[in-house]
PDB file of N, CA and C in Angstrom:
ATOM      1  N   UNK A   1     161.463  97.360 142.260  1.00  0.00           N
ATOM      2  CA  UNK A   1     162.095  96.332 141.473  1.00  0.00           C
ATOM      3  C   UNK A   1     163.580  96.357 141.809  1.00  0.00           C
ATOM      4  N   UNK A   2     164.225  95.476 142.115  1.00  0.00           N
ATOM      5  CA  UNK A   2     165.669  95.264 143.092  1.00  0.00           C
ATOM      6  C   UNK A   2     166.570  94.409 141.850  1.00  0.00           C
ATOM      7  N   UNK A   3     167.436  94.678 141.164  1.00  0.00           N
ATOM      8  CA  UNK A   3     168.216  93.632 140.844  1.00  0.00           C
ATOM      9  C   UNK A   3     169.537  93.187 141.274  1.00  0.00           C
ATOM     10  N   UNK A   4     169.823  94.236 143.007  1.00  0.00           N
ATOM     11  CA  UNK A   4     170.733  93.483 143.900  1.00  0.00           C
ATOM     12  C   UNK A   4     170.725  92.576 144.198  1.00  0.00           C
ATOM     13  N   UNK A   5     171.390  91.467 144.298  1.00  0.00           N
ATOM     14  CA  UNK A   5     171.537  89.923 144.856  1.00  0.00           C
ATOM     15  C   UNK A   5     172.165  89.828 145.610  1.00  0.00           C
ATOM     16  N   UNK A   6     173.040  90.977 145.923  1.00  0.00           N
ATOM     17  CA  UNK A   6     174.127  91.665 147.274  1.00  0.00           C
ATOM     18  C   UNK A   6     174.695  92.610 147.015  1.00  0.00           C
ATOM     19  N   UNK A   7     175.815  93.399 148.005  1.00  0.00           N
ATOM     20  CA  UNK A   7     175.741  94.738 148.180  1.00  0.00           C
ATOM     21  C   UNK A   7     177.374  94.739 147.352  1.00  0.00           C
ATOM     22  N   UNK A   8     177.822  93.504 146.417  1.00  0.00           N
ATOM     23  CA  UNK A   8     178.642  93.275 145.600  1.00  0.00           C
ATOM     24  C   UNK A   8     178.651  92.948 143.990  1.00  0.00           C
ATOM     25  N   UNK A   9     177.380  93.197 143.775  1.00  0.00           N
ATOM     26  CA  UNK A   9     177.320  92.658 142.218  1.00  0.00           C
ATOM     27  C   UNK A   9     175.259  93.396 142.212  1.00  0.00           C
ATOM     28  N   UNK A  10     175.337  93.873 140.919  1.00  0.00           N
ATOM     29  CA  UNK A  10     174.481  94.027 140.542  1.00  0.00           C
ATOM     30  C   UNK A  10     173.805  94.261 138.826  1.00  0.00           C
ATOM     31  N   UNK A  11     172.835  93.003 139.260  1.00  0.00           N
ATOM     32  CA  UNK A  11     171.772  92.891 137.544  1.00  0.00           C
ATOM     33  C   UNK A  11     173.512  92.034 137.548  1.00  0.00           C
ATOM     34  N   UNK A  12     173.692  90.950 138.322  1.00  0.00           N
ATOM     35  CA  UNK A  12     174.411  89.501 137.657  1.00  0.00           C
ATOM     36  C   UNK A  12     175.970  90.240 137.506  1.00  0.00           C
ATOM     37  N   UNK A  13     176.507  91.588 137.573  1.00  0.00           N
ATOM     38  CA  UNK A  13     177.989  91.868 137.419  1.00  0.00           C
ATOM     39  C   UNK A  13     178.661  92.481 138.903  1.00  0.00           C
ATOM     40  N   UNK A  14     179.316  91.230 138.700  1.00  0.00           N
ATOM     41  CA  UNK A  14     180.164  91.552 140.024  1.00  0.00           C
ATOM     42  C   UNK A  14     180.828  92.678 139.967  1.00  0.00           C
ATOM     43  N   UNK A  15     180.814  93.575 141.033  1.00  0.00           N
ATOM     44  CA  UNK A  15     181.184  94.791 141.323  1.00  0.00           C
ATOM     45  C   UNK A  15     182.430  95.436 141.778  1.00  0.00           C
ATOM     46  N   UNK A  16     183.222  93.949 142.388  1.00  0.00           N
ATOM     47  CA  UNK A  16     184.253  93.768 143.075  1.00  0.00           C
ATOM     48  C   UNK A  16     185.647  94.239 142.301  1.00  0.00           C
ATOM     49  N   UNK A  17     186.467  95.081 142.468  1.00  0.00           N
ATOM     50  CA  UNK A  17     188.058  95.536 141.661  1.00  0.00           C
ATOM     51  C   UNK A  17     188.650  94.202 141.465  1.00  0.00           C
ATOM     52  N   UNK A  18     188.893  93.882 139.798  1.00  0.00           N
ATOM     53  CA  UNK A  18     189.492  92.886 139.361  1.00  0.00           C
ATOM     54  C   UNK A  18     188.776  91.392 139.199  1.00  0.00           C
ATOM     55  N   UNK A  19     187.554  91.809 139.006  1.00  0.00           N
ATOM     56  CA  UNK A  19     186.493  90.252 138.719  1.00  0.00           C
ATOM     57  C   UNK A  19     186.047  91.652 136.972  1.00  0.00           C
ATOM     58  N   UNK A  20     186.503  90.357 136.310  1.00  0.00           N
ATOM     59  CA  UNK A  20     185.267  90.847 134.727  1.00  0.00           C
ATOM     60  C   UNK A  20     185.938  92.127 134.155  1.00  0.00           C
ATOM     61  N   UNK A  21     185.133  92.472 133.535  1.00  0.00           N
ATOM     62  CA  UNK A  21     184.982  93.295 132.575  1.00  0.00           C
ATOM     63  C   UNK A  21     185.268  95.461 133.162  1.00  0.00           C
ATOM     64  N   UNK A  22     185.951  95.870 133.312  1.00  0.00           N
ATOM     65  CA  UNK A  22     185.878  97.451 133.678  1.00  0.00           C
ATOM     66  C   UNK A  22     184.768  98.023 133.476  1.00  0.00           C
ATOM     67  N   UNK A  23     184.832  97.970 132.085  1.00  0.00           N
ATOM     68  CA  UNK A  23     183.792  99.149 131.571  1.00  0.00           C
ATOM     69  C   UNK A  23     182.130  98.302 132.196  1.00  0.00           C
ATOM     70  N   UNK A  24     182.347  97.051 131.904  1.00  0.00           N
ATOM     71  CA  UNK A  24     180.774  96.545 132.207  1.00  0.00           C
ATOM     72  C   UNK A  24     180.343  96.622 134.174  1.00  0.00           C
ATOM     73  N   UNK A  25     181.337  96.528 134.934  1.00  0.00           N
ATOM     74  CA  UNK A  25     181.479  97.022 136.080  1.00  0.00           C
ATOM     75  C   UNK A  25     181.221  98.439 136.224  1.00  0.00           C
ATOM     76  N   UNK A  26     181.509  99.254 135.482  1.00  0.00           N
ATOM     77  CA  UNK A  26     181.669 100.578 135.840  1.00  0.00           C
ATOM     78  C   UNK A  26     180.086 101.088 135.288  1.00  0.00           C
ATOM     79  N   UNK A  27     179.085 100.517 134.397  1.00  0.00           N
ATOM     80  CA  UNK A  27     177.819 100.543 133.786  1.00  0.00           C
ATOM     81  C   UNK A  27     177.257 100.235 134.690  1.00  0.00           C
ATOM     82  N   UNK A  28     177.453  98.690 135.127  1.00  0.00           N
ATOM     83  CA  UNK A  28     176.834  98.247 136.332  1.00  0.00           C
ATOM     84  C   UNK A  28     176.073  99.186 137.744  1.00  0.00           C
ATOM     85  N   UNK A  29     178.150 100.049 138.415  1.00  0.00           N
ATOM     86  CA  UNK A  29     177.422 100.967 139.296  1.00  0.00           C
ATOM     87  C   UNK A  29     176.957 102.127 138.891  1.00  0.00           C
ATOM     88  N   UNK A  30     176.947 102.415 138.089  1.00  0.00           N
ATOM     89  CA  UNK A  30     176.282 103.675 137.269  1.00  0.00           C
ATOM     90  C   UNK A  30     175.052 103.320 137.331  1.00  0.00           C
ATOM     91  N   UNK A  31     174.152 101.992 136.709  1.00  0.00           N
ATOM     92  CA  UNK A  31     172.795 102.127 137.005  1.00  0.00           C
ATOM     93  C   UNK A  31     172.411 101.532 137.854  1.00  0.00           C
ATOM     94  N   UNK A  32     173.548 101.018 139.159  1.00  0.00           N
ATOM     95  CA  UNK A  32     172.475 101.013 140.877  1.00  0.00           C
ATOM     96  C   UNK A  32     172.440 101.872 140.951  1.00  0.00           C
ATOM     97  N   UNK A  33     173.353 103.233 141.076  1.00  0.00           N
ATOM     98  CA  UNK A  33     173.233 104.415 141.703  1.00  0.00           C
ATOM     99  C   UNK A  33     171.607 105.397 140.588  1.00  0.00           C
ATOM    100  N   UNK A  34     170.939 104.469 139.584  1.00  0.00           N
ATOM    101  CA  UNK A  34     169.954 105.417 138.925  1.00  0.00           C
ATOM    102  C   UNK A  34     170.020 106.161 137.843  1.00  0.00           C
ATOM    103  N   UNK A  35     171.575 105.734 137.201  1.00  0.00           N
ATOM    104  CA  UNK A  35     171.897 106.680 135.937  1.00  0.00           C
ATOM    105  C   UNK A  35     171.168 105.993 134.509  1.00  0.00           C
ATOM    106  N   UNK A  36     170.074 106.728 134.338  1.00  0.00           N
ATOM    107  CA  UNK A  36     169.182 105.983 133.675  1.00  0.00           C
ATOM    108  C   UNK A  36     169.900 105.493 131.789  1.00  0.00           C
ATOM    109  N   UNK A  37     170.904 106.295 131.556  1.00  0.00           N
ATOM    110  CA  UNK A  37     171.805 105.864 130.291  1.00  0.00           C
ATOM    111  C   UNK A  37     172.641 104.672 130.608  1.00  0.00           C
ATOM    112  N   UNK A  38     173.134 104.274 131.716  1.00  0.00           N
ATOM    113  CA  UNK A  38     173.822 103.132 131.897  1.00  0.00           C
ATOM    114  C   UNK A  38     172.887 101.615 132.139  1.00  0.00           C
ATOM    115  N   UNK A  39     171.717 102.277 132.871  1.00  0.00           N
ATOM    116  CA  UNK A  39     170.810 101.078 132.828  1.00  0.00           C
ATOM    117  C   UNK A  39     170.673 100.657 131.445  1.00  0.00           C
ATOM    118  N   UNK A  40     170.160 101.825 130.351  1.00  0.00           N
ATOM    119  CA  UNK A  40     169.925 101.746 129.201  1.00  0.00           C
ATOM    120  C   UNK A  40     170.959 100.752 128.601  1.00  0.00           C
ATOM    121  N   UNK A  41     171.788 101.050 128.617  1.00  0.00           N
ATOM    122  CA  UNK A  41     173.318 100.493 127.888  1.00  0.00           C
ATOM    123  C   UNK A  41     173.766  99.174 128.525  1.00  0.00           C
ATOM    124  N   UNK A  42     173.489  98.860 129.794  1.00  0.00           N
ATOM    125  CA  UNK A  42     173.570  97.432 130.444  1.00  0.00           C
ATOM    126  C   UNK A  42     172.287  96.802 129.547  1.00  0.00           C
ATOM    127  N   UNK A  43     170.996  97.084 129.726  1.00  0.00           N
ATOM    128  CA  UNK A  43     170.037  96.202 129.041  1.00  0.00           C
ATOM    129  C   UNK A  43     170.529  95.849 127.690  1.00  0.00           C
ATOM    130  N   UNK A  44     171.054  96.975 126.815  1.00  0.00           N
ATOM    131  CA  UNK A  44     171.008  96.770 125.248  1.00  0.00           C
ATOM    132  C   UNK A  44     172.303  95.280 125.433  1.00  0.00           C
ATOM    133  N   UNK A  45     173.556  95.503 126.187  1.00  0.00           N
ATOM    134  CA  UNK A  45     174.625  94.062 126.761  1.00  0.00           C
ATOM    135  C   UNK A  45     174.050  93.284 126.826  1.00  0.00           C
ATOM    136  N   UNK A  46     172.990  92.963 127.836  1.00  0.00           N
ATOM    137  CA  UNK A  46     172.451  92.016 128.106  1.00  0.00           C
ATOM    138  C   UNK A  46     171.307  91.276 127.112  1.00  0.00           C
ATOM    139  N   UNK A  47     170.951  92.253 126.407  1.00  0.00           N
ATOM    140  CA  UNK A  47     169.922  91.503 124.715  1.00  0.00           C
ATOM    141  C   UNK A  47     171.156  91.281 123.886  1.00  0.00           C
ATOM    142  N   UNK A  48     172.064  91.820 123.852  1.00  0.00           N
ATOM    143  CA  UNK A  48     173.305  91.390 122.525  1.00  0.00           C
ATOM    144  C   UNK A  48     173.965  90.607 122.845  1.00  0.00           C
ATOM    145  N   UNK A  49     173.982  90.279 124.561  1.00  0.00           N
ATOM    146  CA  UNK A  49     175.231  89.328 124.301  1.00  0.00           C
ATOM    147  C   UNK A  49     176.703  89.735 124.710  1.00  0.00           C
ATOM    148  N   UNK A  50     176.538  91.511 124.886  1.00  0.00           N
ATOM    149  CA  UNK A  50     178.213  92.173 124.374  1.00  0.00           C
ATOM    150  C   UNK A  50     178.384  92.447 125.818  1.00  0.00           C
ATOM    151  N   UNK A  51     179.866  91.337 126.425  1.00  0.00           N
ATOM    152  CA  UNK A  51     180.184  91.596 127.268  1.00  0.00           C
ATOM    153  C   UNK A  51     179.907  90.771 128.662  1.00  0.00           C
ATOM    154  N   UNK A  52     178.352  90.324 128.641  1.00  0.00           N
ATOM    155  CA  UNK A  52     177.720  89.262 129.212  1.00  0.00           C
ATOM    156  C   UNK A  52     177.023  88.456 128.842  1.00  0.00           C
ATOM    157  N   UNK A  53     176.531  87.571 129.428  1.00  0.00           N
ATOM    158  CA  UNK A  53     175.918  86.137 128.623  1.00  0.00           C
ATOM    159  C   UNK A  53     174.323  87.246 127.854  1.00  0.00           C
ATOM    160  N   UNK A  54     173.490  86.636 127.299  1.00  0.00           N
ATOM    161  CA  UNK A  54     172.305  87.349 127.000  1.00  0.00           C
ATOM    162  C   UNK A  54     171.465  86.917 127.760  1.00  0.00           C
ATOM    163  N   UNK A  55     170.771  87.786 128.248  1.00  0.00           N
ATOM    164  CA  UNK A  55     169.329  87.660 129.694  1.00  0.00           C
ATOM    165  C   UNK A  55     168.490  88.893 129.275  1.00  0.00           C
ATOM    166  N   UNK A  56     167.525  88.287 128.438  1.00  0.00           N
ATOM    167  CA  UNK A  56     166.326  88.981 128.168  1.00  0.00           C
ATOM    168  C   UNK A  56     165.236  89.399 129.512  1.00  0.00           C
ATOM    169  N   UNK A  57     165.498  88.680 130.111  1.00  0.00           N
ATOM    170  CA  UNK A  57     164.652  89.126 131.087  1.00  0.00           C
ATOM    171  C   UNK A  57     165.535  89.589 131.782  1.00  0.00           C
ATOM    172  N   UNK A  58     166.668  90.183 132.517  1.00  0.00           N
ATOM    173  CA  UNK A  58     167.946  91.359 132.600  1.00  0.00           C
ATOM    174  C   UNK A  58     167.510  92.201 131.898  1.00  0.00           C
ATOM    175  N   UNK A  59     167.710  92.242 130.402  1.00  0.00           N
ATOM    176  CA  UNK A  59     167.416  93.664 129.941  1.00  0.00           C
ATOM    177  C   UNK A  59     166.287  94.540 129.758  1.00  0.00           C
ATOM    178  N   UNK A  60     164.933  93.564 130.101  1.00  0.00           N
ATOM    179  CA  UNK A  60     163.490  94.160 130.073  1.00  0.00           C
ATOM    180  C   UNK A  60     163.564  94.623 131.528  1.00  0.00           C
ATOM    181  N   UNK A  61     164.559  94.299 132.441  1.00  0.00           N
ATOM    182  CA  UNK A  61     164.046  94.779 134.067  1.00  0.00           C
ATOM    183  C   UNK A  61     165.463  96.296 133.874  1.00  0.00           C
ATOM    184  N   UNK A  62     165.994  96.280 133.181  1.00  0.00           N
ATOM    185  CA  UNK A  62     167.141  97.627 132.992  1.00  0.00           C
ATOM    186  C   UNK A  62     166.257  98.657 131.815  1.00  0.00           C
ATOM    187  N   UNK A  63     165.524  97.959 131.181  1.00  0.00           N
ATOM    188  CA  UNK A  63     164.685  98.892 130.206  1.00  0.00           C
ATOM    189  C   UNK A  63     163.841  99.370 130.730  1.00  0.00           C
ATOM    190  N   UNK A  64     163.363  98.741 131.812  1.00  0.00           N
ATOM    191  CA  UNK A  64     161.853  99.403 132.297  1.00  0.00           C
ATOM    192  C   UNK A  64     162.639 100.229 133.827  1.00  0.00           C
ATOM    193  N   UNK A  65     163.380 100.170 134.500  1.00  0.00           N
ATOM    194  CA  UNK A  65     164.326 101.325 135.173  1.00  0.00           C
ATOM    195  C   UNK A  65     164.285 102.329 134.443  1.00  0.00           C
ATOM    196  N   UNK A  66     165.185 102.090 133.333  1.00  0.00           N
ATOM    197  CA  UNK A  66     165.684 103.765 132.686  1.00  0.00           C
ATOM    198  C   UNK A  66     164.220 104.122 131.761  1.00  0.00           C
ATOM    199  N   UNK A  67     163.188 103.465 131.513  1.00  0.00           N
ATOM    200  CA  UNK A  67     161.984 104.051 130.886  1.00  0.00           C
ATOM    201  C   UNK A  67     161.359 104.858 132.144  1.00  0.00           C
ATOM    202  N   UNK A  68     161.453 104.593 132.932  1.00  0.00           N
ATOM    203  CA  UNK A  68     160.578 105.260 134.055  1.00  0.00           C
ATOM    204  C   UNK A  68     161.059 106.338 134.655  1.00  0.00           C
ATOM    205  N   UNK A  69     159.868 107.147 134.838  1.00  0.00           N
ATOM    206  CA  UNK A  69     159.995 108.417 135.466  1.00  0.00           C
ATOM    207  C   UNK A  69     161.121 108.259 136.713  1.00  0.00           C
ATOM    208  N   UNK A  70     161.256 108.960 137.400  1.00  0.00           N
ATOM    209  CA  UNK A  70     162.285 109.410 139.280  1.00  0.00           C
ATOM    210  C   UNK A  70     162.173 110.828 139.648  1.00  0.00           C
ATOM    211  N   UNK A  71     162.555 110.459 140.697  1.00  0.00           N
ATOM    212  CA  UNK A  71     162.698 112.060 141.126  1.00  0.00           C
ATOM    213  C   UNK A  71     161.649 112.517 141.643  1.00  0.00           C
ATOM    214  N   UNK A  72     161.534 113.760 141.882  1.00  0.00           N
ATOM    215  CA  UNK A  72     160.338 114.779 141.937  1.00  0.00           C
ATOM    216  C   UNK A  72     159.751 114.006 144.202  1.00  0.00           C
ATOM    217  N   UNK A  73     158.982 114.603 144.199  1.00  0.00           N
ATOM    218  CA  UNK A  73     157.981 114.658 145.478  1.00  0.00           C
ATOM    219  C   UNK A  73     157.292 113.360 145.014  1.00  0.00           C
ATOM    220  N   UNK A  74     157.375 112.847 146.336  1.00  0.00           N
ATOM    221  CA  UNK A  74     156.671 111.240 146.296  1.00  0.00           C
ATOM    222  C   UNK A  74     155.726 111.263 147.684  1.00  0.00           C
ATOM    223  N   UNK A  75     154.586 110.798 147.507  1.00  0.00           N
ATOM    224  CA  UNK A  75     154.016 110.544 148.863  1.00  0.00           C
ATOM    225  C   UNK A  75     154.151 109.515 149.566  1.00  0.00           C
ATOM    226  N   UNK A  76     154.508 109.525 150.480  1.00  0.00           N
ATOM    227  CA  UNK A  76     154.235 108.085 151.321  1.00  0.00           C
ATOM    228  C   UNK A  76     153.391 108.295 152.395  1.00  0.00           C
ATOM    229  N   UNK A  77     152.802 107.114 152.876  1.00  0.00           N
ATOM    230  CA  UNK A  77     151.664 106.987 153.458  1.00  0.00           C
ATOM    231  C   UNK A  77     151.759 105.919 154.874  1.00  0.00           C
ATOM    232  N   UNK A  78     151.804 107.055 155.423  1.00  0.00           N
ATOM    233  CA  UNK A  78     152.015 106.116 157.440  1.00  0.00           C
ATOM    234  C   UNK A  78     151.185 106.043 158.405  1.00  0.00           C
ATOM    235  N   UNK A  79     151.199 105.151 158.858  1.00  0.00           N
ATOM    236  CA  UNK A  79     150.251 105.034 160.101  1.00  0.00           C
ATOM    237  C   UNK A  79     150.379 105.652 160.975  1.00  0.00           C
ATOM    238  N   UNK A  80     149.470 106.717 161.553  1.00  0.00           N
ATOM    239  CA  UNK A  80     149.734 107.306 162.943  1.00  0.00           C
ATOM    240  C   UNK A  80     150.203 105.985 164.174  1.00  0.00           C
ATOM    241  N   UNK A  81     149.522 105.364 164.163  1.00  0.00           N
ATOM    242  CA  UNK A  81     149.999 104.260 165.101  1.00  0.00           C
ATOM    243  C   UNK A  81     148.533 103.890 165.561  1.00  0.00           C
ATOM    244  N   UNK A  82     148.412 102.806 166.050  1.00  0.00           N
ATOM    245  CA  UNK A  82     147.201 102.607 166.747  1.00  0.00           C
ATOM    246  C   UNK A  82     146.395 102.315 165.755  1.00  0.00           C
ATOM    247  N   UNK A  83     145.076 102.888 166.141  1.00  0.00           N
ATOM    248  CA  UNK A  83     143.613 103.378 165.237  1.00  0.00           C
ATOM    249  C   UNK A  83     143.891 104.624 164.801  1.00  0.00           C
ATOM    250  N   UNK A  84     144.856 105.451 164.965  1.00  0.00           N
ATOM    251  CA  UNK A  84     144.643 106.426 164.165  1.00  0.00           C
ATOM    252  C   UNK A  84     144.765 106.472 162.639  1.00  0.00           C
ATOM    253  N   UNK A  85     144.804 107.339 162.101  1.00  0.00           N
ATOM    254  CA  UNK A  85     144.532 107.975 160.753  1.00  0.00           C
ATOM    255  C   UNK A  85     145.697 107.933 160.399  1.00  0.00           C
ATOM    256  N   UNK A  86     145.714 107.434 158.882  1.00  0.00           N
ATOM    257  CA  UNK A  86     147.114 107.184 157.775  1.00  0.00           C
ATOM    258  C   UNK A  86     147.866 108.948 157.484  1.00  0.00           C
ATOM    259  N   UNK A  87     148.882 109.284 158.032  1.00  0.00           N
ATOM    260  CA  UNK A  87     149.446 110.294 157.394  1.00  0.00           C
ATOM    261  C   UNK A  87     150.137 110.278 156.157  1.00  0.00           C
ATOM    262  N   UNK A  88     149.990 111.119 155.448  1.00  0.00           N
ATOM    263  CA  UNK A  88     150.412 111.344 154.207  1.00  0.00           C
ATOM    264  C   UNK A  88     151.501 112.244 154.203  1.00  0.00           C
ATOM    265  N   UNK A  89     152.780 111.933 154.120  1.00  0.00           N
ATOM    266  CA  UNK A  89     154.391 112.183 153.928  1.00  0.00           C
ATOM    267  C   UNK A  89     154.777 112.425 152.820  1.00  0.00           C
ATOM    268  N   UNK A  90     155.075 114.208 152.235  1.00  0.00           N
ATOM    269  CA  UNK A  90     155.691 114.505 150.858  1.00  0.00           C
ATOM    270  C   UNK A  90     157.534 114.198 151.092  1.00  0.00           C
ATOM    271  N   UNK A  91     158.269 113.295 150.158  1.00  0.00           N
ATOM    272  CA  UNK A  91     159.343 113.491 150.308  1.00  0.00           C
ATOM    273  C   UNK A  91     159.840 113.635 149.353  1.00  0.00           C
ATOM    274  N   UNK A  92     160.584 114.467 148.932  1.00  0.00           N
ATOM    275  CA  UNK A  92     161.450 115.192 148.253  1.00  0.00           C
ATOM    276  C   UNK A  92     162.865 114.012 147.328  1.00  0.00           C
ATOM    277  N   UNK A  93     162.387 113.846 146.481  1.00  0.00           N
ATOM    278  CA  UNK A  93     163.732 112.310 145.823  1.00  0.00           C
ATOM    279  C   UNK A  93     164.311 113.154 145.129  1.00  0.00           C
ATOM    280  N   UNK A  94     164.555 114.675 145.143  1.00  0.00           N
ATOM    281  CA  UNK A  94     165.319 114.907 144.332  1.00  0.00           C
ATOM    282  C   UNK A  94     164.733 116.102 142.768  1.00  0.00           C
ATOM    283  N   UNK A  95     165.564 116.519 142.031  1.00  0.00           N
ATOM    284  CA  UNK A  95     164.773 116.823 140.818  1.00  0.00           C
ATOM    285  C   UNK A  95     164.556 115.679 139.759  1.00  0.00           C
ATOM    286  N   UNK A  96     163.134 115.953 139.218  1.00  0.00           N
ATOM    287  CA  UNK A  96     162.488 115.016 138.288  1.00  0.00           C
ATOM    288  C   UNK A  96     163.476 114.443 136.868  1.00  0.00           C
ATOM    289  N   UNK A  97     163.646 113.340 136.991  1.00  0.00           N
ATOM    290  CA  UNK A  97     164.462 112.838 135.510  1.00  0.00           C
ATOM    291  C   UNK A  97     162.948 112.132 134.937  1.00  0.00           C
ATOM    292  N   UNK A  98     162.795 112.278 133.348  1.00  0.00           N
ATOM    293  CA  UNK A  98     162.187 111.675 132.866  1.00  0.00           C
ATOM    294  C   UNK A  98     162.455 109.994 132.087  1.00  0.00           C
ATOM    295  N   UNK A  99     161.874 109.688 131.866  1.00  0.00           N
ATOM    296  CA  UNK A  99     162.581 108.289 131.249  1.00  0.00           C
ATOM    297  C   UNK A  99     163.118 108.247 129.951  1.00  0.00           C
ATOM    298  N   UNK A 100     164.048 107.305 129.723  1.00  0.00           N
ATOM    299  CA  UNK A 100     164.659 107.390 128.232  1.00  0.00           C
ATOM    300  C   UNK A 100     163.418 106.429 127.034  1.00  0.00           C
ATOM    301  N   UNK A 101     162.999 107.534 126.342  1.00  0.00           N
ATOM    302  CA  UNK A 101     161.863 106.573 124.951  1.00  0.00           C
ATOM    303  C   UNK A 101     162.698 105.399 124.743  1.00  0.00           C
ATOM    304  N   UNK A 102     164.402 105.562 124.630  1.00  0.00           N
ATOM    305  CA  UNK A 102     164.894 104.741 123.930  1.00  0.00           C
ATOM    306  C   UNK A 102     164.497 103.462 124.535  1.00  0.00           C
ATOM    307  N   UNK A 103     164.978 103.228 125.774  1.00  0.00           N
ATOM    308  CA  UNK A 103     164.526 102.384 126.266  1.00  0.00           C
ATOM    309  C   UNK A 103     162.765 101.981 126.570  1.00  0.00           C
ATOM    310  N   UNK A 104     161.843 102.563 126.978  1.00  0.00           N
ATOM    311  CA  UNK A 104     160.790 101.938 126.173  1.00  0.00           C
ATOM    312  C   UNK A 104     160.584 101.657 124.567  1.00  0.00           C
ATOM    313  N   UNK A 105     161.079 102.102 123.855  1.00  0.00           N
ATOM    314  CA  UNK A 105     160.961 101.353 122.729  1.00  0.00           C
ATOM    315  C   UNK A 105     161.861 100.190 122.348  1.00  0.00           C
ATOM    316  N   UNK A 106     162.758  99.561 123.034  1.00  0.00           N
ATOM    317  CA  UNK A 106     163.287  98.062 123.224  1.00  0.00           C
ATOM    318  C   UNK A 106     162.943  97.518 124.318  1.00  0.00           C
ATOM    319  N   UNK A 107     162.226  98.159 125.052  1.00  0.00           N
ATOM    320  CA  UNK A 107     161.110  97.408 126.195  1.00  0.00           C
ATOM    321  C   UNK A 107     160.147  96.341 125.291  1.00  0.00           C
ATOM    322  N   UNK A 108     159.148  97.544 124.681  1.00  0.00           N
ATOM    323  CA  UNK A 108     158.233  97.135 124.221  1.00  0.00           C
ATOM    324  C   UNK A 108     158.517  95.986 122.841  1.00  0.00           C
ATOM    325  N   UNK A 109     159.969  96.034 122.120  1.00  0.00           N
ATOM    326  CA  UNK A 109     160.427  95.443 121.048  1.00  0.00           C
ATOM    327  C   UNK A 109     160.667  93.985 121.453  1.00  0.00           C
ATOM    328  N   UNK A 110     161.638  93.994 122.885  1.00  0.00           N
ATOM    329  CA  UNK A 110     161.803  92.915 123.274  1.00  0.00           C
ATOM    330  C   UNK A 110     160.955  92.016 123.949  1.00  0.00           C
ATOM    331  N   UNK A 111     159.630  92.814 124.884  1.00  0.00           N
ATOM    332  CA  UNK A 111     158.093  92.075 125.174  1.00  0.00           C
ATOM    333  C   UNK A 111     157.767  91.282 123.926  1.00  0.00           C
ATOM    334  N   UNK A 112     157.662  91.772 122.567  1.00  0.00           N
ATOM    335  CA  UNK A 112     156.786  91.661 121.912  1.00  0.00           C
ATOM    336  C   UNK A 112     157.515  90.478 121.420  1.00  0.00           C
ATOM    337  N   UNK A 113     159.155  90.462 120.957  1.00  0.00           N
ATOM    338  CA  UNK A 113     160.102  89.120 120.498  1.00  0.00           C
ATOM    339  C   UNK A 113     159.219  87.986 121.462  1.00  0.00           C
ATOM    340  N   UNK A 114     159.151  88.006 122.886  1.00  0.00           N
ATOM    341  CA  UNK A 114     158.984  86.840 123.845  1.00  0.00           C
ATOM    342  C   UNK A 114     157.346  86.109 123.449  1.00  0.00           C
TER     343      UNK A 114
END
């Protein structure tokens, strides 16, 4: 799930020094880079209103980021090439963050408003 639109603004806040808001810029790159409390805190902006216009569907795609698991050993799955046989690739994303309840429970609050 991508809410880059370019490698200057992201989830709709321009990223750029001296467009908008500091603090809402500075949330912004906090949850491209995965900081699952800033995603949190951009979605709750984006259902209130505070700071940016309100985009419910913005804050259900920042709620369901910071609700979700990361981290940990991931498999991926490659083609030898040819006809051969799919290899299976452990890669390492890091140590496991779990997801914030908070945010599934205004996931599920704000599904249920729509």
């Amino acid at each position: 799930m991508s809410l880059t639109a370019c490698t200057e603004s992201y989830a709709g806040v321009r990223l750029s020094p001296g467009t908008g808001d500091p603090e809402i810029r500075n949330l912004a790159r906090l949850a491209r880079a995965g900081d699952k409390h800033a995603q949190l805190q951009l979605g709750i902006r984006y259902e209130e209103g505070r700071g940016v216009p309100v985009d419910f569907d913005r804050a259900m795609r920042l709620y369901a980021l910071a609700a979700s698991g990361s981290g940990g050993t991931e498999i991926f799955y490659v083609p030898a090439g040819g006809s051969g046989p799919v290899i299976a690739v452990p890669i390492n994303q890091g140590p496991p963050v779990p997801g914030l309840q908070e945010a599934a429970r205004r996931l599920e609050l704000l599904r249920a408003r729509r």
